[in-house]
PDB file of N, CA and C in Angstrom:
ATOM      1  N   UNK A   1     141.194 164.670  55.143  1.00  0.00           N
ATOM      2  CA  UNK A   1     142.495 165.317  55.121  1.00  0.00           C
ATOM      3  C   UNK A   1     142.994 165.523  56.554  1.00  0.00           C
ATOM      4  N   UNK A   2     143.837 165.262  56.723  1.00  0.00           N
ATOM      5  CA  UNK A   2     144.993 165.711  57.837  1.00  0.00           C
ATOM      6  C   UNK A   2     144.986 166.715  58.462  1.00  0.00           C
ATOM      7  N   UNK A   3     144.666 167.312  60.134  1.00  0.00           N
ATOM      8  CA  UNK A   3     145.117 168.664  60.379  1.00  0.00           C
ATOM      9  C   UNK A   3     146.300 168.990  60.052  1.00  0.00           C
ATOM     10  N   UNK A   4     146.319 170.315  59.854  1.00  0.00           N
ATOM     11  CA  UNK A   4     147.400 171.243  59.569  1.00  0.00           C
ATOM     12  C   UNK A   4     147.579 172.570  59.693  1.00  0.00           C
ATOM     13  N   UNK A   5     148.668 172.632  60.519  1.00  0.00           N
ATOM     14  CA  UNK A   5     148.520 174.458  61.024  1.00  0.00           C
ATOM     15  C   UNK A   5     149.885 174.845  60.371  1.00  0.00           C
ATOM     16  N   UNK A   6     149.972 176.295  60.426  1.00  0.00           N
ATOM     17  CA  UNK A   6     151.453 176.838  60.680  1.00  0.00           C
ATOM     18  C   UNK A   6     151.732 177.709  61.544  1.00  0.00           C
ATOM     19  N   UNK A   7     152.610 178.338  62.156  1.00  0.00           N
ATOM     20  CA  UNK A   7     152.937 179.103  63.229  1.00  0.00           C
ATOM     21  C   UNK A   7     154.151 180.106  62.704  1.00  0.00           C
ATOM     22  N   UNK A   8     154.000 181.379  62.865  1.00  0.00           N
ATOM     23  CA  UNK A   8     155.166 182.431  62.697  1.00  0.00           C
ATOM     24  C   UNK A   8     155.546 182.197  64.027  1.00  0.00           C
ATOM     25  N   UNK A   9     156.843 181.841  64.142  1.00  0.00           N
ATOM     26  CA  UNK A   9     158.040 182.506  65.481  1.00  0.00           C
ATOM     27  C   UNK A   9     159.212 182.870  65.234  1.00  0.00           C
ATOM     28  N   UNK A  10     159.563 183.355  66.741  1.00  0.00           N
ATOM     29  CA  UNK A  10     160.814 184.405  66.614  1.00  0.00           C
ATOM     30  C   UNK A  10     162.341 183.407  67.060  1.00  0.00           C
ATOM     31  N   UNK A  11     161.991 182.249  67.755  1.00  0.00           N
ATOM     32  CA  UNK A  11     162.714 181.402  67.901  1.00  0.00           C
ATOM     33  C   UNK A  11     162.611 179.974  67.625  1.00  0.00           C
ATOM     34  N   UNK A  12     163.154 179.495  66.929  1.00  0.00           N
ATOM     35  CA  UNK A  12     162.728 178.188  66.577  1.00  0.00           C
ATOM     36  C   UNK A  12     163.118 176.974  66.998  1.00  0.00           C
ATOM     37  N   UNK A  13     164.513 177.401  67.700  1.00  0.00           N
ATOM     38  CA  UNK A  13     164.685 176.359  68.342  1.00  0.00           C
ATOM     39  C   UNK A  13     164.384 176.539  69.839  1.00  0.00           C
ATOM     40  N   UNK A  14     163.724 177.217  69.802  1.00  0.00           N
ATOM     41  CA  UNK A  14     162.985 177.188  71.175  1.00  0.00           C
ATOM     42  C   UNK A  14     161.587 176.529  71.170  1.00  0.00           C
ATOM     43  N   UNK A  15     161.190 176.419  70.335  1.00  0.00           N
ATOM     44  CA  UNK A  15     159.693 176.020  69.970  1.00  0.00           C
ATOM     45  C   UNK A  15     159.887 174.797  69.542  1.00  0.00           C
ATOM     46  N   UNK A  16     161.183 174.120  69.388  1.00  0.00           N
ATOM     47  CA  UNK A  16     161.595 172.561  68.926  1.00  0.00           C
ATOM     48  C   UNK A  16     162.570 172.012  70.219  1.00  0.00           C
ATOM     49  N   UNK A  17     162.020 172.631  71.132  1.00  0.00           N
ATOM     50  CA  UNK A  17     162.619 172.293  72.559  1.00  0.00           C
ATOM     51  C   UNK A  17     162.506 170.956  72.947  1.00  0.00           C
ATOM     52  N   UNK A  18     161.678 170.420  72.784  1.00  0.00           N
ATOM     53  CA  UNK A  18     160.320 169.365  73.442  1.00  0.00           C
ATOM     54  C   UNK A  18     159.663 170.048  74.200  1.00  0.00           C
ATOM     55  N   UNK A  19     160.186 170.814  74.747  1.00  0.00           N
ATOM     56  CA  UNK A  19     159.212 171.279  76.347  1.00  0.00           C
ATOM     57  C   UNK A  19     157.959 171.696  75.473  1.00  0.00           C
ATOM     58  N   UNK A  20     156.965 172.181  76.207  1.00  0.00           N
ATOM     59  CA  UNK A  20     155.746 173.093  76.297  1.00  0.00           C
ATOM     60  C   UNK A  20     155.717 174.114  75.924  1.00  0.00           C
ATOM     61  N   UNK A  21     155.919 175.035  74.553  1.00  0.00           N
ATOM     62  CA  UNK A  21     155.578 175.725  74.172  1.00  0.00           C
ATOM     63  C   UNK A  21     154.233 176.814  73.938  1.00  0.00           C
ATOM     64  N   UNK A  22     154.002 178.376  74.118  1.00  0.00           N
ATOM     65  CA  UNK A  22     152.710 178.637  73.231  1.00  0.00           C
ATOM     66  C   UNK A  22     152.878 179.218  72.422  1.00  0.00           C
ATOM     67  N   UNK A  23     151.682 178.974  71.528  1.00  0.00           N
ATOM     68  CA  UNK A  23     151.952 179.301  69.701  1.00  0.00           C
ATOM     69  C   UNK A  23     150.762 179.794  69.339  1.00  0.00           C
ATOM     70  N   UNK A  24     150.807 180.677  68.656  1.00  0.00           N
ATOM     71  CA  UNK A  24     149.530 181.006  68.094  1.00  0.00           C
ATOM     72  C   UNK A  24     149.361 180.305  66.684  1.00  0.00           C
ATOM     73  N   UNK A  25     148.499 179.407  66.047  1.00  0.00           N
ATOM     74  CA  UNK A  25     148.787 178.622  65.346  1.00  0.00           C
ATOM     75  C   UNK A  25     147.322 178.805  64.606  1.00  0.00           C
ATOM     76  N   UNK A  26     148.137 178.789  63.046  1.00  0.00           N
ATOM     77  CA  UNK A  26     146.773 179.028  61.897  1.00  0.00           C
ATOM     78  C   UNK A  26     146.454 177.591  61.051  1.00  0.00           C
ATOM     79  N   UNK A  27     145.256 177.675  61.342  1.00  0.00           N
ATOM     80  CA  UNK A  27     144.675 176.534  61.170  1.00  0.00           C
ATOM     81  C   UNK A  27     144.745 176.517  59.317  1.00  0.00           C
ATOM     82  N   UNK A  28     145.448 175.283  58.446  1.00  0.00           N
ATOM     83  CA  UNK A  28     145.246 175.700  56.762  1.00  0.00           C
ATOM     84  C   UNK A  28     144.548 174.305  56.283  1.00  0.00           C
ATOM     85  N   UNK A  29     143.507 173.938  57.277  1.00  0.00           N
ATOM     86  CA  UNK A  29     142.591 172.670  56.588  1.00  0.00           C
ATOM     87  C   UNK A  29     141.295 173.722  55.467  1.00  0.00           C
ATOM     88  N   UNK A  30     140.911 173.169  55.001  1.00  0.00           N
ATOM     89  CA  UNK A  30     140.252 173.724  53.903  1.00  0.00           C
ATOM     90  C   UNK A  30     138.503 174.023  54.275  1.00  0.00           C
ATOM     91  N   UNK A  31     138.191 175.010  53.974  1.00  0.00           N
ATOM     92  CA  UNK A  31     136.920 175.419  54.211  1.00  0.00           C
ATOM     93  C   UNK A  31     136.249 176.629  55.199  1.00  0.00           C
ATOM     94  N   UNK A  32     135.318 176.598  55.786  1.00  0.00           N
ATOM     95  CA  UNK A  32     135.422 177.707  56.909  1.00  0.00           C
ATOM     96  C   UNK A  32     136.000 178.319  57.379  1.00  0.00           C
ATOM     97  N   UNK A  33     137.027 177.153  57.914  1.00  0.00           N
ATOM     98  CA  UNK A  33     137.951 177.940  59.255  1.00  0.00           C
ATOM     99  C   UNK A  33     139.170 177.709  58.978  1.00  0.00           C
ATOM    100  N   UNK A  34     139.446 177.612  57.633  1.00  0.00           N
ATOM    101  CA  UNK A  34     140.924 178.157  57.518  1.00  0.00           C
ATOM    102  C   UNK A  34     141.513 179.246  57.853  1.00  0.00           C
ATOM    103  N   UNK A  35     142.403 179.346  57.799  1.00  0.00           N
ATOM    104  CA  UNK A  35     143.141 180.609  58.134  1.00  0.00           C
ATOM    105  C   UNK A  35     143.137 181.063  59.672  1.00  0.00           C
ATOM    106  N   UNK A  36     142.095 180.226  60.244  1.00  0.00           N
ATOM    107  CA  UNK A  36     141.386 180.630  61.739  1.00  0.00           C
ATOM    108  C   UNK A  36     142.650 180.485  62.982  1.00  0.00           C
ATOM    109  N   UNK A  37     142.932 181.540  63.771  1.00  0.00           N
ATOM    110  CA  UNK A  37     143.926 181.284  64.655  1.00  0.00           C
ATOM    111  C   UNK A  37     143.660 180.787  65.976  1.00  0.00           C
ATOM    112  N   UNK A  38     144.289 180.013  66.845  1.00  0.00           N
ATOM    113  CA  UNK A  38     143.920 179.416  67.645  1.00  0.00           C
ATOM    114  C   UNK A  38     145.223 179.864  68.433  1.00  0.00           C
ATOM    115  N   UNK A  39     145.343 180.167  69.771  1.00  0.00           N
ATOM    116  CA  UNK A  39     146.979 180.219  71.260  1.00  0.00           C
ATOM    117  C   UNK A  39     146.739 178.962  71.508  1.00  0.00           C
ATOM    118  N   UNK A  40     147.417 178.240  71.518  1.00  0.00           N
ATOM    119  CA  UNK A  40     147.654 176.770  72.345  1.00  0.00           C
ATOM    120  C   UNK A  40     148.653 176.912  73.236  1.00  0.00           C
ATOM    121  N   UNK A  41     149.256 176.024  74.226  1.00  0.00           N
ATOM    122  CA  UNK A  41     150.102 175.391  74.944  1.00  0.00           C
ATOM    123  C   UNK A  41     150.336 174.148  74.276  1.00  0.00           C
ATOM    124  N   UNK A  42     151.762 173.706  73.617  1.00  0.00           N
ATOM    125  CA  UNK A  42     151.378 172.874  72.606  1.00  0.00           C
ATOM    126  C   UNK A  42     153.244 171.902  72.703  1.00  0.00           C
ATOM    127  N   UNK A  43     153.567 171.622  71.708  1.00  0.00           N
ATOM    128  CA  UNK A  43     154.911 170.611  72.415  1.00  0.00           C
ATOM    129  C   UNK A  43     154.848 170.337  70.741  1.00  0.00           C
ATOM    130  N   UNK A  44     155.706 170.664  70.384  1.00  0.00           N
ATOM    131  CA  UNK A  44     156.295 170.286  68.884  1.00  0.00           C
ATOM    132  C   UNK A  44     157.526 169.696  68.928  1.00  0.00           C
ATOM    133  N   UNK A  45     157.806 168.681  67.808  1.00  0.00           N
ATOM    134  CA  UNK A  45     158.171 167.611  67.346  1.00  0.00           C
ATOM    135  C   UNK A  45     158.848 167.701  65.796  1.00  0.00           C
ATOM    136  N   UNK A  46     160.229 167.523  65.544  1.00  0.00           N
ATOM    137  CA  UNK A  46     160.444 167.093  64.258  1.00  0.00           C
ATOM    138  C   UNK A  46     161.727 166.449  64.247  1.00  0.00           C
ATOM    139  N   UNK A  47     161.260 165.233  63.783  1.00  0.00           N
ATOM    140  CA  UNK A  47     161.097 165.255  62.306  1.00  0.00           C
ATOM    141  C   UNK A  47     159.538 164.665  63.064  1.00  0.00           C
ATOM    142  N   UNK A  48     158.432 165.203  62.267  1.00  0.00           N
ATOM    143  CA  UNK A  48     156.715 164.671  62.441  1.00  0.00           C
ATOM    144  C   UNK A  48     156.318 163.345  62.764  1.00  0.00           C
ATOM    145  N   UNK A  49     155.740 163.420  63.516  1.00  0.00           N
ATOM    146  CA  UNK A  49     155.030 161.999  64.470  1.00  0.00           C
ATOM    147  C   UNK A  49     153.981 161.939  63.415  1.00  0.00           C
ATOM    148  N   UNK A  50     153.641 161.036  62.997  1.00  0.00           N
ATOM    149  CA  UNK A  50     152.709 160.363  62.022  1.00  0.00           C
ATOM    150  C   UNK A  50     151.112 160.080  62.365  1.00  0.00           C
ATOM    151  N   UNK A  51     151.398 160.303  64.164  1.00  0.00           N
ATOM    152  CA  UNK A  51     149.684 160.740  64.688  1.00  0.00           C
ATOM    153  C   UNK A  51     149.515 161.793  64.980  1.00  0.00           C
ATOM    154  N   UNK A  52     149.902 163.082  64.734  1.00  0.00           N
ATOM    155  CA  UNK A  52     150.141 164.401  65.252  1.00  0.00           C
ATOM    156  C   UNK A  52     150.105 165.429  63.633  1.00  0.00           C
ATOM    157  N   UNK A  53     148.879 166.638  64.219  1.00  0.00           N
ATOM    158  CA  UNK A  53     149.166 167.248  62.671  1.00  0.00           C
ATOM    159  C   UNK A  53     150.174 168.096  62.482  1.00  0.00           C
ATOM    160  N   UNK A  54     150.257 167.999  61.529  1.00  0.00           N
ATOM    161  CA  UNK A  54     151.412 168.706  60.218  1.00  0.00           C
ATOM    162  C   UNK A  54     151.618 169.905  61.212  1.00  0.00           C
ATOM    163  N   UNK A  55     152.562 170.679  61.632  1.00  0.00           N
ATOM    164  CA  UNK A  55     153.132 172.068  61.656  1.00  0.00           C
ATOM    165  C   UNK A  55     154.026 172.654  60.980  1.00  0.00           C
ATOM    166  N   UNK A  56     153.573 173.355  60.400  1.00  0.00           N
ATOM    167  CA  UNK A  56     154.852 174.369  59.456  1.00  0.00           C
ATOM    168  C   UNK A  56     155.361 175.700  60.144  1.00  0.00           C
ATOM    169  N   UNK A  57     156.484 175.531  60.294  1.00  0.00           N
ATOM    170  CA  UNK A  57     156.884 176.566  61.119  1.00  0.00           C
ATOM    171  C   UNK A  57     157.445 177.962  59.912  1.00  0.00           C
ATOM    172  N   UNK A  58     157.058 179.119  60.083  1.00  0.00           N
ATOM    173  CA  UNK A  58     157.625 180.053  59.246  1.00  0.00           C
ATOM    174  C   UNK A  58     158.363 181.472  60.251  1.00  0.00           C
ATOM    175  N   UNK A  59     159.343 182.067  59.903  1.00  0.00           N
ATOM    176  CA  UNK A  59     159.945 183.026  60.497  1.00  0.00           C
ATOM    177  C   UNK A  59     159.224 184.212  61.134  1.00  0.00           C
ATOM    178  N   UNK A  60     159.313 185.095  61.442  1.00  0.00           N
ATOM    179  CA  UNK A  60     158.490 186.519  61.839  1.00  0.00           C
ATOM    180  C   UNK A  60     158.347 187.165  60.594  1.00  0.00           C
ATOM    181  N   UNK A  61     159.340 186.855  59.608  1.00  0.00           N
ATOM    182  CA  UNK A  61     159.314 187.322  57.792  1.00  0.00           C
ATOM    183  C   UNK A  61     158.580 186.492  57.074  1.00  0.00           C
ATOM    184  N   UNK A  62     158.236 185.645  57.622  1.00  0.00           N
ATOM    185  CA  UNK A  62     157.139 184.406  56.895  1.00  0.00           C
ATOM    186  C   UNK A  62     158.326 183.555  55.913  1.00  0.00           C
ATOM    187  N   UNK A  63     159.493 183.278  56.128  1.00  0.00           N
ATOM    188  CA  UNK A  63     160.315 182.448  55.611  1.00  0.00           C
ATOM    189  C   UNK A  63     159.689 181.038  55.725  1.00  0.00           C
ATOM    190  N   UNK A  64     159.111 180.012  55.220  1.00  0.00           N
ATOM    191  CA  UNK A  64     159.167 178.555  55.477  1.00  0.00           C
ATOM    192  C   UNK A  64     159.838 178.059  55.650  1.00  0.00           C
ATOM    193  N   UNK A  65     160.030 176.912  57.022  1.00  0.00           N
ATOM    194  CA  UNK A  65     161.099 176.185  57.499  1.00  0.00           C
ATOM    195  C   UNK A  65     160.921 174.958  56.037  1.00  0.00           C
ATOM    196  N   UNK A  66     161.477 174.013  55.695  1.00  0.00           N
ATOM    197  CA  UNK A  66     161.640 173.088  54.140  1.00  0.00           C
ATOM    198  C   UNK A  66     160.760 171.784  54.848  1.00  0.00           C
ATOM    199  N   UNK A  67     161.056 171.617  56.478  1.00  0.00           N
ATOM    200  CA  UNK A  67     160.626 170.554  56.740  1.00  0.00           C
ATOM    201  C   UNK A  67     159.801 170.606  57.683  1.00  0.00           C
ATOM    202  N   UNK A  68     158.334 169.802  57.904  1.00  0.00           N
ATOM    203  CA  UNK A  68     157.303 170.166  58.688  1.00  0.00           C
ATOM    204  C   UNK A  68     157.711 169.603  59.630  1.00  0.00           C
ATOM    205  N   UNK A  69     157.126 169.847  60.818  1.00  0.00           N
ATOM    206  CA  UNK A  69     157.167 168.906  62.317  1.00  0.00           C
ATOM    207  C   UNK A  69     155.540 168.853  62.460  1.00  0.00           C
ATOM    208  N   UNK A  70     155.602 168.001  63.858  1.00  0.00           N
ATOM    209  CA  UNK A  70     154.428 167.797  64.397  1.00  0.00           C
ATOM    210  C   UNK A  70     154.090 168.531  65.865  1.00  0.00           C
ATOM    211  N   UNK A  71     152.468 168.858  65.605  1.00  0.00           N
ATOM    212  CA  UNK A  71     152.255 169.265  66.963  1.00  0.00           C
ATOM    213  C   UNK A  71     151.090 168.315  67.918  1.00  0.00           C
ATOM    214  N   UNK A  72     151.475 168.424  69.188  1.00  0.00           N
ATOM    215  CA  UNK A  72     150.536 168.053  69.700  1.00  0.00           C
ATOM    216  C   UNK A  72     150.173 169.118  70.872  1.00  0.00           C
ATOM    217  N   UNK A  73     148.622 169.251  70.667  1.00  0.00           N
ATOM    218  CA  UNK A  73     148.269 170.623  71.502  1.00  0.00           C
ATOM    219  C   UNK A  73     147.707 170.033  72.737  1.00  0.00           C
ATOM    220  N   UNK A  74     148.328 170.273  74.034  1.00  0.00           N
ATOM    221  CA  UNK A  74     148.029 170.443  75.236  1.00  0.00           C
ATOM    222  C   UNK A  74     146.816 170.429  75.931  1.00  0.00           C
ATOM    223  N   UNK A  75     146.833 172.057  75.592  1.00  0.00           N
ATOM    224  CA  UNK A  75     145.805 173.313  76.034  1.00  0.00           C
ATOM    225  C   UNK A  75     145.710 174.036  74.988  1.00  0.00           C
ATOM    226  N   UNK A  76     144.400 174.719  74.738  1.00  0.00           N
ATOM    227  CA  UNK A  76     143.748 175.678  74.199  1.00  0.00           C
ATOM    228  C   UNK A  76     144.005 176.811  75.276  1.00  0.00           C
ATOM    229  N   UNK A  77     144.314 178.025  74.921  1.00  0.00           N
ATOM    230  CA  UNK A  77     144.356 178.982  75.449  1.00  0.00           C
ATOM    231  C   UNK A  77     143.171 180.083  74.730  1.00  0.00           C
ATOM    232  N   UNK A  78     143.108 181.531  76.440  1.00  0.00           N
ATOM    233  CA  UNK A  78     142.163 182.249  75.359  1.00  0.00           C
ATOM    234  C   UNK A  78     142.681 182.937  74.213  1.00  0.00           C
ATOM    235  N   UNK A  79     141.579 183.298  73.302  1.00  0.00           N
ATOM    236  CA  UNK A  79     141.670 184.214  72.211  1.00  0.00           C
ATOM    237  C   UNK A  79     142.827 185.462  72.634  1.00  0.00           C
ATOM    238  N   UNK A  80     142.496 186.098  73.553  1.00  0.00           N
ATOM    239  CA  UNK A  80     143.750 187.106  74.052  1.00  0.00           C
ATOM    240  C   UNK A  80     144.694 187.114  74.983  1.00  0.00           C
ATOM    241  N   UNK A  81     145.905 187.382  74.660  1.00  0.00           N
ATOM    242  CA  UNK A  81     146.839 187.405  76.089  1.00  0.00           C
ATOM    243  C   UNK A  81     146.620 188.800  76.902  1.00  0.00           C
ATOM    244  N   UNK A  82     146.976 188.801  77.959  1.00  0.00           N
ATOM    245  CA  UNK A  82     146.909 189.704  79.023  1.00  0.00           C
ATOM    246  C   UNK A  82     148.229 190.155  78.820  1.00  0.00           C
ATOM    247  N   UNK A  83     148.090 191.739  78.391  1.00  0.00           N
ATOM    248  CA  UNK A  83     149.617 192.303  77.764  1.00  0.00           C
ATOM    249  C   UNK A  83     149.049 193.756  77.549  1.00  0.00           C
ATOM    250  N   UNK A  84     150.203 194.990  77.884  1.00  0.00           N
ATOM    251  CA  UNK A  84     149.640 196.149  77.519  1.00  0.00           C
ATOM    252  C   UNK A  84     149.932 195.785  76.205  1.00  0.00           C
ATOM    253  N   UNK A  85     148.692 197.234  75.731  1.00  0.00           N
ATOM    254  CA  UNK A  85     148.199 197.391  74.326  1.00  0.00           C
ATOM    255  C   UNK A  85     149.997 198.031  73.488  1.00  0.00           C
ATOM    256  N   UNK A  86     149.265 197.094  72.371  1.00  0.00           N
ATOM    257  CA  UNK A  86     150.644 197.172  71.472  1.00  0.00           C
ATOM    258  C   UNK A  86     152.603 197.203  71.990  1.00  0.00           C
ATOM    259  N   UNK A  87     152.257 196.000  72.734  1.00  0.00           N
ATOM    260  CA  UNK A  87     153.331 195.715  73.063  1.00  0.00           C
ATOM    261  C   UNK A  87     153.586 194.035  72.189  1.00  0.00           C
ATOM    262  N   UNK A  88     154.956 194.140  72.543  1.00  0.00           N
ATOM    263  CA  UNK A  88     154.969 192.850  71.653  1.00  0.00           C
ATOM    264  C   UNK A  88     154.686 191.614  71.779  1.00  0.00           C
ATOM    265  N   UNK A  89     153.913 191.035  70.412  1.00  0.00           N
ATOM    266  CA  UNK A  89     153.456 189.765  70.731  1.00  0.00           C
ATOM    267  C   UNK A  89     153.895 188.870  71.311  1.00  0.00           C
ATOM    268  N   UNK A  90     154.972 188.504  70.865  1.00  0.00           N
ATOM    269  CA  UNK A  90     155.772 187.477  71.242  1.00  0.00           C
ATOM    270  C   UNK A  90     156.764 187.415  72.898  1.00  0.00           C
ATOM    271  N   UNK A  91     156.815 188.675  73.246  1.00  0.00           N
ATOM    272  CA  UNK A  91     157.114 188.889  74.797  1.00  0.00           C
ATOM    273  C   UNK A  91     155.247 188.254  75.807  1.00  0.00           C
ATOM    274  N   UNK A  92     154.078 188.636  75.082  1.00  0.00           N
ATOM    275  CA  UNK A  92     152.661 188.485  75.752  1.00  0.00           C
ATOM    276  C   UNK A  92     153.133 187.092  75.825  1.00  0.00           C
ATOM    277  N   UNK A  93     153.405 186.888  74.754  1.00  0.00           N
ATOM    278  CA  UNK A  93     153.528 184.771  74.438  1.00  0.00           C
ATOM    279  C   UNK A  93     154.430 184.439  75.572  1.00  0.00           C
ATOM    280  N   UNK A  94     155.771 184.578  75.906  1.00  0.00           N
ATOM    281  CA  UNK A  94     156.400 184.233  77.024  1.00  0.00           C
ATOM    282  C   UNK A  94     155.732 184.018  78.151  1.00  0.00           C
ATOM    283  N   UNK A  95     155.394 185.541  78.670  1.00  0.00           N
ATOM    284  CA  UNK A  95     154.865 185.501  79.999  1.00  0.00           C
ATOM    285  C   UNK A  95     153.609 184.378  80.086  1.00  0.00           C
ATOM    286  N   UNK A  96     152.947 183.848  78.710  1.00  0.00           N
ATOM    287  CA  UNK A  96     151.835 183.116  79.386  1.00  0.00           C
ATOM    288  C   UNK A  96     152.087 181.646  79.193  1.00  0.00           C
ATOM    289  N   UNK A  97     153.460 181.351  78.957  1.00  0.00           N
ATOM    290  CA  UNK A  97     154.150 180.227  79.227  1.00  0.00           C
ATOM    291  C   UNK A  97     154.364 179.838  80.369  1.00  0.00           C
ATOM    292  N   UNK A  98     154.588 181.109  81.316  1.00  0.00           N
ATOM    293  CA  UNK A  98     155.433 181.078  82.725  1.00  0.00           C
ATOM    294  C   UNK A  98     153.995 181.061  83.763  1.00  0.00           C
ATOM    295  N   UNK A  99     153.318 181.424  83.192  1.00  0.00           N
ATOM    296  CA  UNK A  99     151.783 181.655  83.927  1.00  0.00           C
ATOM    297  C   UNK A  99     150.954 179.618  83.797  1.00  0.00           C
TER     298      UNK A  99
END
């Protein structure tokens, strides 16, 4: 089977830029490590590149976008961003774009 992740964001056409995006992205291949989240530095694509896995993009409300794109991941980033505590995710995500 095919990788396949999905990603909650707050902008979407920012994340369908071409540029270099980071995403925190949930892994939905089957078994162990589903559900498992991974930060990448990553560059998404749609309409989906046919060597690149599946991304489903869903809202901050978990809306599903109808049509998948593709990602191709960069960089692996770490497990945590460098961000005061309980501040918002998605501002941590910026700054470690710019970093």
């Amino acid at each position: 089977m095919a990788q396949e992740y999905e990603s909650f964001v707050r902008d979407r056409a920012h994340v369908l830029s071409g540029r270099e995006v980071v995403l925190t992205l949930r892994d939905l291949s089957p078994g162990r490590k589903k559900y498992k989240g991974i930060n990448v530095r990553a560059v998404v694509s749609q309409p989906a590149k046919a060597n690149e896995p599946l991304l489903w993009i869903r809202s901050v409300v978990g809306v599903k976008d109808p049509q998948p794109c593709s990602v191709r991941i960069v960089e692996e980033l770490p497990e945590v961003f460098a961000a005061v505590p309980y501040s918002d995710f998605f501002d941590a995500m910026k700054m470690a774009e710019r970093s």
